[in-house]
PDB file of N, CA and C in Angstrom:
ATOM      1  N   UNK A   1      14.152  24.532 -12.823  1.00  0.00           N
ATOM      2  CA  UNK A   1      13.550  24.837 -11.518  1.00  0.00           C
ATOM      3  C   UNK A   1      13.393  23.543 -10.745  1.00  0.00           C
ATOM      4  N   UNK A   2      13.324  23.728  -9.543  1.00  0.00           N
ATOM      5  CA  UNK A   2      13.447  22.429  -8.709  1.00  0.00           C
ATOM      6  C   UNK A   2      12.056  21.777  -8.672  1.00  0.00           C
ATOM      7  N   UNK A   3      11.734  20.524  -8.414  1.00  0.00           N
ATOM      8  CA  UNK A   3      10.808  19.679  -8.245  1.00  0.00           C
ATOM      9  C   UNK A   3       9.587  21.171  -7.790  1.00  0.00           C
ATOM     10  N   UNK A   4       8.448  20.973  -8.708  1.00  0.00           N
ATOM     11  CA  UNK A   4       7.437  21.709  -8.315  1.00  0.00           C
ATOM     12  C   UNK A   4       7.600  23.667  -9.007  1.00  0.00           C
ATOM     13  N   UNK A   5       6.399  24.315  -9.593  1.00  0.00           N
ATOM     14  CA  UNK A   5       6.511  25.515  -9.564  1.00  0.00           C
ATOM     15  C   UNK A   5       7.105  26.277  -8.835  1.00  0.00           C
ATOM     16  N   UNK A   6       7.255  26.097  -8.017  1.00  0.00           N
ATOM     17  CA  UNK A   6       7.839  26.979  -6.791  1.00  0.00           C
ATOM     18  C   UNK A   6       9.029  26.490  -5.659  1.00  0.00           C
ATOM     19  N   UNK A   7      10.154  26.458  -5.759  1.00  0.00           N
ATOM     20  CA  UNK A   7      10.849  26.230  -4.822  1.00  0.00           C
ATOM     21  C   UNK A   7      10.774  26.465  -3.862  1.00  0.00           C
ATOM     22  N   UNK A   8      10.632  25.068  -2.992  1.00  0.00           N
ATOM     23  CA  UNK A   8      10.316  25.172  -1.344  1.00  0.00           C
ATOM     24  C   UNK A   8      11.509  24.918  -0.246  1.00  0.00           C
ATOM     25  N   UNK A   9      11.854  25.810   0.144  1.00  0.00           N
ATOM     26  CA  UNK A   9      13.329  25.956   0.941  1.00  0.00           C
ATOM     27  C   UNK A   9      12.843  25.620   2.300  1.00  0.00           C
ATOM     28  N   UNK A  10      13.493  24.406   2.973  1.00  0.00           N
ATOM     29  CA  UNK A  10      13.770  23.878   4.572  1.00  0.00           C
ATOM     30  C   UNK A  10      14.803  23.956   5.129  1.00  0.00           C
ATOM     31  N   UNK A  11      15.461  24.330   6.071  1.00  0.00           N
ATOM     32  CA  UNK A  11      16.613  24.670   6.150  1.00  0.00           C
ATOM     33  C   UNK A  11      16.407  24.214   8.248  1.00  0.00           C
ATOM     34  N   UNK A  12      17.614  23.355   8.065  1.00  0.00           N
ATOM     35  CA  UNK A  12      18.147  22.849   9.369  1.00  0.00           C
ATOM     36  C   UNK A  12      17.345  21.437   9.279  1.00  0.00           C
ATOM     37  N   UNK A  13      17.154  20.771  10.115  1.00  0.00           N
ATOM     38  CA  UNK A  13      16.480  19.793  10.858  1.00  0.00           C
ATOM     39  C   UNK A  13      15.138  19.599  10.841  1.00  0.00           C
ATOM     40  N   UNK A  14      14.723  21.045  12.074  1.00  0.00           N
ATOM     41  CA  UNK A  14      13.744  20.948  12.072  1.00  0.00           C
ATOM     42  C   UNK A  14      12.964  21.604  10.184  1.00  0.00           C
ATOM     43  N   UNK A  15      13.577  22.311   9.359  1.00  0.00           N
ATOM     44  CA  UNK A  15      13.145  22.401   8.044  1.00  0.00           C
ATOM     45  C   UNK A  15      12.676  21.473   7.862  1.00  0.00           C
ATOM     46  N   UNK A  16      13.864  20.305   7.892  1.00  0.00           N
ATOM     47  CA  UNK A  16      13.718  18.747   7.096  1.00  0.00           C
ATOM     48  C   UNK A  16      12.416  18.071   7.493  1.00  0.00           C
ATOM     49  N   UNK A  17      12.775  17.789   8.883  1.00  0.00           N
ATOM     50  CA  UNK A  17      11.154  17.104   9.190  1.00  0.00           C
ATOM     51  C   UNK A  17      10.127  17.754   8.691  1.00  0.00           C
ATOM     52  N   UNK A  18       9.407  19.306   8.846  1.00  0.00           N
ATOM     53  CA  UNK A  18       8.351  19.711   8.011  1.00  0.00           C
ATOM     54  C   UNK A  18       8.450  19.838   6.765  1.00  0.00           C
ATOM     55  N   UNK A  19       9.395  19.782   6.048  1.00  0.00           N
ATOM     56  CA  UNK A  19       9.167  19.141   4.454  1.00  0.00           C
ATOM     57  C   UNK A  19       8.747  17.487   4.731  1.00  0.00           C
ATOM     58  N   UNK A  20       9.291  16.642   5.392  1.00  0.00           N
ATOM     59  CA  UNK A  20       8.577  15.277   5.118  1.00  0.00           C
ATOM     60  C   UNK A  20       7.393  15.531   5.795  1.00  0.00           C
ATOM     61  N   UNK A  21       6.936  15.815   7.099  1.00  0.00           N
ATOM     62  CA  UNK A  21       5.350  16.040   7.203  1.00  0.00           C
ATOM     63  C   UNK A  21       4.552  16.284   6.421  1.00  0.00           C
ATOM     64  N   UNK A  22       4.656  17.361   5.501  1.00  0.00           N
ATOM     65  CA  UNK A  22       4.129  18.545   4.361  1.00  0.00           C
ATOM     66  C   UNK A  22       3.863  17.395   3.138  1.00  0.00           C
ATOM     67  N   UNK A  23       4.709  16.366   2.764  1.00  0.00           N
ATOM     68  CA  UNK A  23       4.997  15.300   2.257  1.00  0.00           C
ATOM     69  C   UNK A  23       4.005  14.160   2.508  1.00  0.00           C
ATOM     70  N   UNK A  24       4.300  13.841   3.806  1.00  0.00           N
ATOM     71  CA  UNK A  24       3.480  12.304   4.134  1.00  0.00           C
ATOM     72  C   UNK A  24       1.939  13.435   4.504  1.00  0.00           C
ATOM     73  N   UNK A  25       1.860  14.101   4.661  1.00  0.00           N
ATOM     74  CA  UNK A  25       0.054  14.223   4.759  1.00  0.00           C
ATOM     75  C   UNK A  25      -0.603  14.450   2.842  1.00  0.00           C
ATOM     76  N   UNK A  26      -0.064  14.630   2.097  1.00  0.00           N
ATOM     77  CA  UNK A  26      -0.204  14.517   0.864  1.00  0.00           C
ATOM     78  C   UNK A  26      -0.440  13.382   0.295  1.00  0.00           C
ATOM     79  N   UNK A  27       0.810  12.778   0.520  1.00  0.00           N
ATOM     80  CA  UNK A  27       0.976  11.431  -0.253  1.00  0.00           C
ATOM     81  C   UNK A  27       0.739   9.993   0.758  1.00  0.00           C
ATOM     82  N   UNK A  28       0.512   8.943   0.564  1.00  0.00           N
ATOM     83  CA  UNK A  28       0.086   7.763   1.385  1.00  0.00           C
ATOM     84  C   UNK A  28       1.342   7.424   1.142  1.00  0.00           C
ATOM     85  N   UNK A  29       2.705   7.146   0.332  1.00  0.00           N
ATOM     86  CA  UNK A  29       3.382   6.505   0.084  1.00  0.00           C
ATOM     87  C   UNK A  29       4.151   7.421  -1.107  1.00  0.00           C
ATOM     88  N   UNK A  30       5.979   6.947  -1.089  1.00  0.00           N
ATOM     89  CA  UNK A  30       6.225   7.614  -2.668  1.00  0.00           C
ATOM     90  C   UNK A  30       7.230   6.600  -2.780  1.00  0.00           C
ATOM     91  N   UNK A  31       7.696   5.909  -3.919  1.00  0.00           N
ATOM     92  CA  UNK A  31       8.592   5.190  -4.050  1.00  0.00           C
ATOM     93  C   UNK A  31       9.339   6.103  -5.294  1.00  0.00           C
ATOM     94  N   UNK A  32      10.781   6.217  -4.723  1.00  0.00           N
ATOM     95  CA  UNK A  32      11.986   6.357  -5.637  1.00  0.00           C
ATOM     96  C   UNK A  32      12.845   5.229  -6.368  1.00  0.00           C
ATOM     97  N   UNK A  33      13.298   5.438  -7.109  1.00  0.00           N
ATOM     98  CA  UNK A  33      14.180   4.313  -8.064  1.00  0.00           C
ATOM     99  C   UNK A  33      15.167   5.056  -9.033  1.00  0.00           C
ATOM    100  N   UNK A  34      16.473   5.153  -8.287  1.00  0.00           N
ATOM    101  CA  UNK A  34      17.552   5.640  -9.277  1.00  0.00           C
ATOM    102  C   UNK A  34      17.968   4.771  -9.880  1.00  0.00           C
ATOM    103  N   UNK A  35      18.458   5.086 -11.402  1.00  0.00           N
ATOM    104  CA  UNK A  35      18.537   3.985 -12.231  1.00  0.00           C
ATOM    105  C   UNK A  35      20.178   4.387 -12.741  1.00  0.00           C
ATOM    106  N   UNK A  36      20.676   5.660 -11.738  1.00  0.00           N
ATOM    107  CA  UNK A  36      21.651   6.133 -12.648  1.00  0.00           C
ATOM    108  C   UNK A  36      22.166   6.866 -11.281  1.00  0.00           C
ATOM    109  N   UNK A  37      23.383   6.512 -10.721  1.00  0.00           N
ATOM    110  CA  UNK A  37      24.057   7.906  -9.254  1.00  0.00           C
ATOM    111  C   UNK A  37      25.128   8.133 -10.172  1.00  0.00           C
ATOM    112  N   UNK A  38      25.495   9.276  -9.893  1.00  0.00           N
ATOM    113  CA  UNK A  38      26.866  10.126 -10.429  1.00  0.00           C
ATOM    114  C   UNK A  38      27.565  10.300  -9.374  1.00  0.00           C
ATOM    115  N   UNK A  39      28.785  10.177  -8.656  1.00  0.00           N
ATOM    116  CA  UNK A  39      29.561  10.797  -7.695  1.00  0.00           C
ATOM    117  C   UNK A  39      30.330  11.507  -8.532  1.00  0.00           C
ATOM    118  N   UNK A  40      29.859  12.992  -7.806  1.00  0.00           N
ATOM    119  CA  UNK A  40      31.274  13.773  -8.497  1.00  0.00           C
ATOM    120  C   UNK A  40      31.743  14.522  -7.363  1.00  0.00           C
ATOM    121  N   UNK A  41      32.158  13.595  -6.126  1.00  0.00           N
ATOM    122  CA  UNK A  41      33.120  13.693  -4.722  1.00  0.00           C
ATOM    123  C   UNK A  41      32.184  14.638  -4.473  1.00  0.00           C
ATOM    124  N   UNK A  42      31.844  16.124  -4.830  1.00  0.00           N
ATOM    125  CA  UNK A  42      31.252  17.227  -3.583  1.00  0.00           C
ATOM    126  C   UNK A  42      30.337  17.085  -4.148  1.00  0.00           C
ATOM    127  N   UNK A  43      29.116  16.461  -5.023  1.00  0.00           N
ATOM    128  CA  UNK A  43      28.040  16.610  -4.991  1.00  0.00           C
ATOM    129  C   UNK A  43      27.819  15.014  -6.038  1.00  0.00           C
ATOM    130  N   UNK A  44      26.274  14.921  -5.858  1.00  0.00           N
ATOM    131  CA  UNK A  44      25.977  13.469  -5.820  1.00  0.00           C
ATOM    132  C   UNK A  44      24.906  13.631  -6.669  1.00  0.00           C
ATOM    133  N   UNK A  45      24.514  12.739  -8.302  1.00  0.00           N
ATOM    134  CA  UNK A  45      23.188  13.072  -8.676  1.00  0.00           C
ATOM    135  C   UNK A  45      22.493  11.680  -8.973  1.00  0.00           C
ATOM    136  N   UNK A  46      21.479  11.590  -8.985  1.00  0.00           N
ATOM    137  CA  UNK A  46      20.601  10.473  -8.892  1.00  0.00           C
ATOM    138  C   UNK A  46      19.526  10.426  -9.894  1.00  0.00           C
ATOM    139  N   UNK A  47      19.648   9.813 -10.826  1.00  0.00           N
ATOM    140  CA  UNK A  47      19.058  10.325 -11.884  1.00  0.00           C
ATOM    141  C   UNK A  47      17.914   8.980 -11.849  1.00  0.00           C
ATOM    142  N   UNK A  48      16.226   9.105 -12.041  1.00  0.00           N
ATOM    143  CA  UNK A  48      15.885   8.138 -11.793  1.00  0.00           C
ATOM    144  C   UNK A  48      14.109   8.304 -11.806  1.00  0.00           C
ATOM    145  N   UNK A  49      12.848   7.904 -11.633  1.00  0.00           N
ATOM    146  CA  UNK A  49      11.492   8.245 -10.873  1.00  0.00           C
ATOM    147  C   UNK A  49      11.253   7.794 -10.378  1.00  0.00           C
ATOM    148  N   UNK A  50      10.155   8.549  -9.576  1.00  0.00           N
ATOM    149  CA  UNK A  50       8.867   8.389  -8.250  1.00  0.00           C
ATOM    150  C   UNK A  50       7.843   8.233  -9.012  1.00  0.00           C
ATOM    151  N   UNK A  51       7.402   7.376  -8.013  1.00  0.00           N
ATOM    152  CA  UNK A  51       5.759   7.296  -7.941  1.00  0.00           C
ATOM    153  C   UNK A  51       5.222   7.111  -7.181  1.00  0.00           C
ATOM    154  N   UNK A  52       4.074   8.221  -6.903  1.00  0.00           N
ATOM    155  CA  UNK A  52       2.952   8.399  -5.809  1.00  0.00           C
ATOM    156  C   UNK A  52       1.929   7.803  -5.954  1.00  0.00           C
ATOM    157  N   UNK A  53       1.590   7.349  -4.936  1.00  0.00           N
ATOM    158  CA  UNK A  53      -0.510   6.987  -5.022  1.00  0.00           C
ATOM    159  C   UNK A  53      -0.597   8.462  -4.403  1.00  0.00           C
ATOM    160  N   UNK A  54      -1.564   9.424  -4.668  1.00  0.00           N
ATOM    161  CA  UNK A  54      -2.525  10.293  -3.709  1.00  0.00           C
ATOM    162  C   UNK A  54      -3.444   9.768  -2.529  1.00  0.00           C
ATOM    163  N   UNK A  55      -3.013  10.561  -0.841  1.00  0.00           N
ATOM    164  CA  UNK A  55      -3.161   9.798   0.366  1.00  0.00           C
ATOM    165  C   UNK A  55      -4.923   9.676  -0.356  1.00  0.00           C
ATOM    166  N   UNK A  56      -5.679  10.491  -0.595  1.00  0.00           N
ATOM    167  CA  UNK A  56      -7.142  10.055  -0.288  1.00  0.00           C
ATOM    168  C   UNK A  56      -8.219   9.670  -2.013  1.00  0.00           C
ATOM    169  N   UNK A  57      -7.025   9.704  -2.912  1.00  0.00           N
ATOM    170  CA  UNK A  57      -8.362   8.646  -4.263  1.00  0.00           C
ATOM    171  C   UNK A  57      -7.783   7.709  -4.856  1.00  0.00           C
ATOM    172  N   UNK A  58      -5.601   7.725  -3.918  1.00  0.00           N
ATOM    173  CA  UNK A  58      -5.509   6.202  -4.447  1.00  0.00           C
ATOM    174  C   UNK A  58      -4.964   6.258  -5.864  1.00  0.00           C
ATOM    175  N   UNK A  59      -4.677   7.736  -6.702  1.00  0.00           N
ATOM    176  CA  UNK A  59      -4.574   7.926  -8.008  1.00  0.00           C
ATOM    177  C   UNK A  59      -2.878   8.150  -7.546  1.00  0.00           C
ATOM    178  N   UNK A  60      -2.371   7.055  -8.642  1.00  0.00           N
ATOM    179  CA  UNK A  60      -1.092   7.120  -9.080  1.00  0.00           C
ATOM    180  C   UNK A  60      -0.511   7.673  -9.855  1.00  0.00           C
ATOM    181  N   UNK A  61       0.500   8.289  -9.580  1.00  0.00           N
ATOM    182  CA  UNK A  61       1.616   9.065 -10.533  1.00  0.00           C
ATOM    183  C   UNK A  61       2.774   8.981 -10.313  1.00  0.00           C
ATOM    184  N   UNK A  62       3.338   8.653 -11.919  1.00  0.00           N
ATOM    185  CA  UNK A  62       4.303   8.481 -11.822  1.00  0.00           C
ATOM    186  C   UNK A  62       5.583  10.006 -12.877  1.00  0.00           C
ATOM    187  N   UNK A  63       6.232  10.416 -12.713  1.00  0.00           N
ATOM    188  CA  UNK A  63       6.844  10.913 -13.346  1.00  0.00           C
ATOM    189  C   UNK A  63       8.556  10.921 -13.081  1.00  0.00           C
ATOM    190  N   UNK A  64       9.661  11.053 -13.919  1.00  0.00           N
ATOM    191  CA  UNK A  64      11.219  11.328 -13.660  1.00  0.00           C
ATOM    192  C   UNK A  64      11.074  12.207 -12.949  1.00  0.00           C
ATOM    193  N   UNK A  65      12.404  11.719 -12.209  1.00  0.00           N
ATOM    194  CA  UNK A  65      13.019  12.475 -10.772  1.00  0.00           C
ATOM    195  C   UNK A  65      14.478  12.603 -10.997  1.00  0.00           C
ATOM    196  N   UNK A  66      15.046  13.412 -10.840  1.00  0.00           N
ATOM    197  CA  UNK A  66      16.782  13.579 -10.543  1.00  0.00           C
ATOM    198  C   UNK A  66      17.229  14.494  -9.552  1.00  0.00           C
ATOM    199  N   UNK A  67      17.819  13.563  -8.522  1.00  0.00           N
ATOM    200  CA  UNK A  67      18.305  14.774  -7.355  1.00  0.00           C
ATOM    201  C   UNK A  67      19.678  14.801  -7.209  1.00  0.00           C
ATOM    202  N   UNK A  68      19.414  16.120  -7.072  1.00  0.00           N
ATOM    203  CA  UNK A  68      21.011  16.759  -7.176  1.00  0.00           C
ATOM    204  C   UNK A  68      21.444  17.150  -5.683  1.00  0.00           C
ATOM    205  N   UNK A  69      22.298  16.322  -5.149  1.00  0.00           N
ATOM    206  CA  UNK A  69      23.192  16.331  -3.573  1.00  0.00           C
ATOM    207  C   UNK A  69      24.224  16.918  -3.455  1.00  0.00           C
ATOM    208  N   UNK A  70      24.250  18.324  -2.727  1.00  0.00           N
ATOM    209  CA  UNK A  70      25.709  18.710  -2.503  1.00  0.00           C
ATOM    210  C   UNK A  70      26.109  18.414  -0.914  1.00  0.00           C
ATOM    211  N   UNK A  71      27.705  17.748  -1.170  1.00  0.00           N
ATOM    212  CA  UNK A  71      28.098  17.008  -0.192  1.00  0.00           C
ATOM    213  C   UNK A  71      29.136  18.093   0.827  1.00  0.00           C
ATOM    214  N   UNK A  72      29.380  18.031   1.766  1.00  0.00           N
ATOM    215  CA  UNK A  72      30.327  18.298   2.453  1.00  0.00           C
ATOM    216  C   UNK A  72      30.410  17.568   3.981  1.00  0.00           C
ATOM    217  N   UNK A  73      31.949  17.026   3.870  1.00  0.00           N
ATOM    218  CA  UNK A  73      31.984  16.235   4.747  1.00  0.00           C
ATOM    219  C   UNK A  73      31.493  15.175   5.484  1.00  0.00           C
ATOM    220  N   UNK A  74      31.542  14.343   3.657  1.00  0.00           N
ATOM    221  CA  UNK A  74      30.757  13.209   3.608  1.00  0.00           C
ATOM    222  C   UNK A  74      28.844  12.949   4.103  1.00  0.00           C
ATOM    223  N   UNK A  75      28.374  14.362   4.395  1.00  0.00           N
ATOM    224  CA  UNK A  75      26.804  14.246   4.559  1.00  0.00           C
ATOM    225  C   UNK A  75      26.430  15.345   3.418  1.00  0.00           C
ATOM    226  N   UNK A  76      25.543  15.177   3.366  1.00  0.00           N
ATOM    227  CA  UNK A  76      24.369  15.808   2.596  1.00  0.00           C
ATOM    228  C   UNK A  76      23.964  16.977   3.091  1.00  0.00           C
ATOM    229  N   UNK A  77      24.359  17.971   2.600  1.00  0.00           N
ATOM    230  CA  UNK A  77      24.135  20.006   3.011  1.00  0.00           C
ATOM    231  C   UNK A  77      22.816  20.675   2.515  1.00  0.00           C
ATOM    232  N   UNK A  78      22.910  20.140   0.981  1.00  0.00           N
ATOM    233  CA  UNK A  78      21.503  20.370   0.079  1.00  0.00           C
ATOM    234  C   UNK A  78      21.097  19.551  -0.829  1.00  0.00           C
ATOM    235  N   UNK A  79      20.051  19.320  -1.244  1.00  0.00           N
ATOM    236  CA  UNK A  79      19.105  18.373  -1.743  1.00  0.00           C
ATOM    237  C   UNK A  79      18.043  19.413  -2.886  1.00  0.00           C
ATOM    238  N   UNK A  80      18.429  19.230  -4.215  1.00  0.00           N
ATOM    239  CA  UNK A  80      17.393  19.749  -5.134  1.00  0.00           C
ATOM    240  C   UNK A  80      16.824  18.695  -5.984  1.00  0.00           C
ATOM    241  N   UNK A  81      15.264  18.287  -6.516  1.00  0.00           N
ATOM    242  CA  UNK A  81      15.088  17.133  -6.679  1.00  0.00           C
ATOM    243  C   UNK A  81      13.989  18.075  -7.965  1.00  0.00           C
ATOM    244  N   UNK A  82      14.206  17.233  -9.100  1.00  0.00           N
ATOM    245  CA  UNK A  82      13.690  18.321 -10.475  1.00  0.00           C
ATOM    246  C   UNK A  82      13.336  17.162 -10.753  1.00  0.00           C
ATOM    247  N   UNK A  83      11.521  17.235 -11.642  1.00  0.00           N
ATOM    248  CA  UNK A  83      11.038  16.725 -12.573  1.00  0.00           C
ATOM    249  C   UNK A  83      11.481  16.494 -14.294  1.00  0.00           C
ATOM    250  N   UNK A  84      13.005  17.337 -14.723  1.00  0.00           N
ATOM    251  CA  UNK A  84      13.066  17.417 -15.783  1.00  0.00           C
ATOM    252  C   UNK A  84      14.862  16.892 -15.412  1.00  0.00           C
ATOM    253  N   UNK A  85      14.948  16.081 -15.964  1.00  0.00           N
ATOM    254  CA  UNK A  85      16.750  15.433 -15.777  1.00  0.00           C
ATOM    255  C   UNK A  85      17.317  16.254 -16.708  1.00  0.00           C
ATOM    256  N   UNK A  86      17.162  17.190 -17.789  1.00  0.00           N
ATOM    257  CA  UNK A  86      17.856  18.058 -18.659  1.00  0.00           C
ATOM    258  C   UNK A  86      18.422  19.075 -17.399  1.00  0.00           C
ATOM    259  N   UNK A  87      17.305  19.476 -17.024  1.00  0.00           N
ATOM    260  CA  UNK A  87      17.690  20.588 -16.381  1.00  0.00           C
ATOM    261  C   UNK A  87      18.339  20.688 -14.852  1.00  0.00           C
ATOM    262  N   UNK A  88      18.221  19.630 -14.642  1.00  0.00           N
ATOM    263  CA  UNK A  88      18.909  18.908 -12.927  1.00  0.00           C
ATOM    264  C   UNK A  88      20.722  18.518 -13.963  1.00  0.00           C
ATOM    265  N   UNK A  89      20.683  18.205 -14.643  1.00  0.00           N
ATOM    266  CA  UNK A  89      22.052  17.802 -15.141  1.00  0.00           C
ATOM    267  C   UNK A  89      22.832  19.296 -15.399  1.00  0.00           C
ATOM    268  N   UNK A  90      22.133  19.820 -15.968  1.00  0.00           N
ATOM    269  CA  UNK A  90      22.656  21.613 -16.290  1.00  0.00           C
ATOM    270  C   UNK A  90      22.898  22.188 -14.599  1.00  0.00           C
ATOM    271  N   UNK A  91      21.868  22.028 -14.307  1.00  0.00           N
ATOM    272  CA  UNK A  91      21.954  22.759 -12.753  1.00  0.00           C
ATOM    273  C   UNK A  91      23.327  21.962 -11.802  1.00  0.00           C
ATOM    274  N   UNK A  92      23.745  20.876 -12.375  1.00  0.00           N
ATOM    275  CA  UNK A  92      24.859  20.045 -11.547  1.00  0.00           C
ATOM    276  C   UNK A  92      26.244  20.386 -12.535  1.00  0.00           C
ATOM    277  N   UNK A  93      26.140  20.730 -13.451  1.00  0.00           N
ATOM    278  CA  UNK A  93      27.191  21.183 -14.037  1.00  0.00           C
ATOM    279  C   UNK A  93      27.751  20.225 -15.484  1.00  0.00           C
ATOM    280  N   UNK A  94      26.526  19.183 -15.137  1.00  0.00           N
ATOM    281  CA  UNK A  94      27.061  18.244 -16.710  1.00  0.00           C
ATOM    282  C   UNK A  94      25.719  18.243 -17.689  1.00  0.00           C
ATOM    283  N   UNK A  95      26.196  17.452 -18.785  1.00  0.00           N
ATOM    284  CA  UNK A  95      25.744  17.552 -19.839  1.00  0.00           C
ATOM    285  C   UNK A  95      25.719  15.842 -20.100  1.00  0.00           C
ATOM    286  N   UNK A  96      24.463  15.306 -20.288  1.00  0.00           N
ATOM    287  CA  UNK A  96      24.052  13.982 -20.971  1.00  0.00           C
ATOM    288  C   UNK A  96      25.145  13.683 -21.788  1.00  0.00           C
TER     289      UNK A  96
END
């Protein structure tokens, strides 16, 4: 399942921006760090973690991140970003 219990679908532009709003009023800050990209030409995976401070006690967390990019015509169409790299690698079609 994608980053979080519940998959949260944005779709167009304006989607995108209210997923990062929805985002930055949560969090004060999130830093990513892929330690690992895959190009496999139509889709892109990034295998790697975040870590958040929480915007209002300052409590950090950190946990693995892997996002899975499907490409067309050289931009980015969809974006699924999973807490568990087993299952972001299955969902992209490979195997560790």
């Amino acid at each position: 399942m994608p980053l979080g219990r519940e998959a949260r679908v944005h779709r167009g532009h304006e989607g995108v921006r209210e997923g990062l709003r929805d985002l930055y009023e949560a969090l004060a800050e999130f830093h990513v760090e892929y330690s690992e990209i895959r190009d496999l030409s139509d889709r892109i995976v990034g295998v790697g973690r975040v870590r958040v401070p929480e915007r209002q006690s300052g409590v950090e967390t950190e946990a693995p991140l892997t996002s899975v990019i499907d490409v067309k015509n050289g931009k980015g169409i969809r974006v699924w970003n999973y807490l568990d790299p087993r299952e972001a690698l299955e969902a992209a079609g490979l195997t560790e």
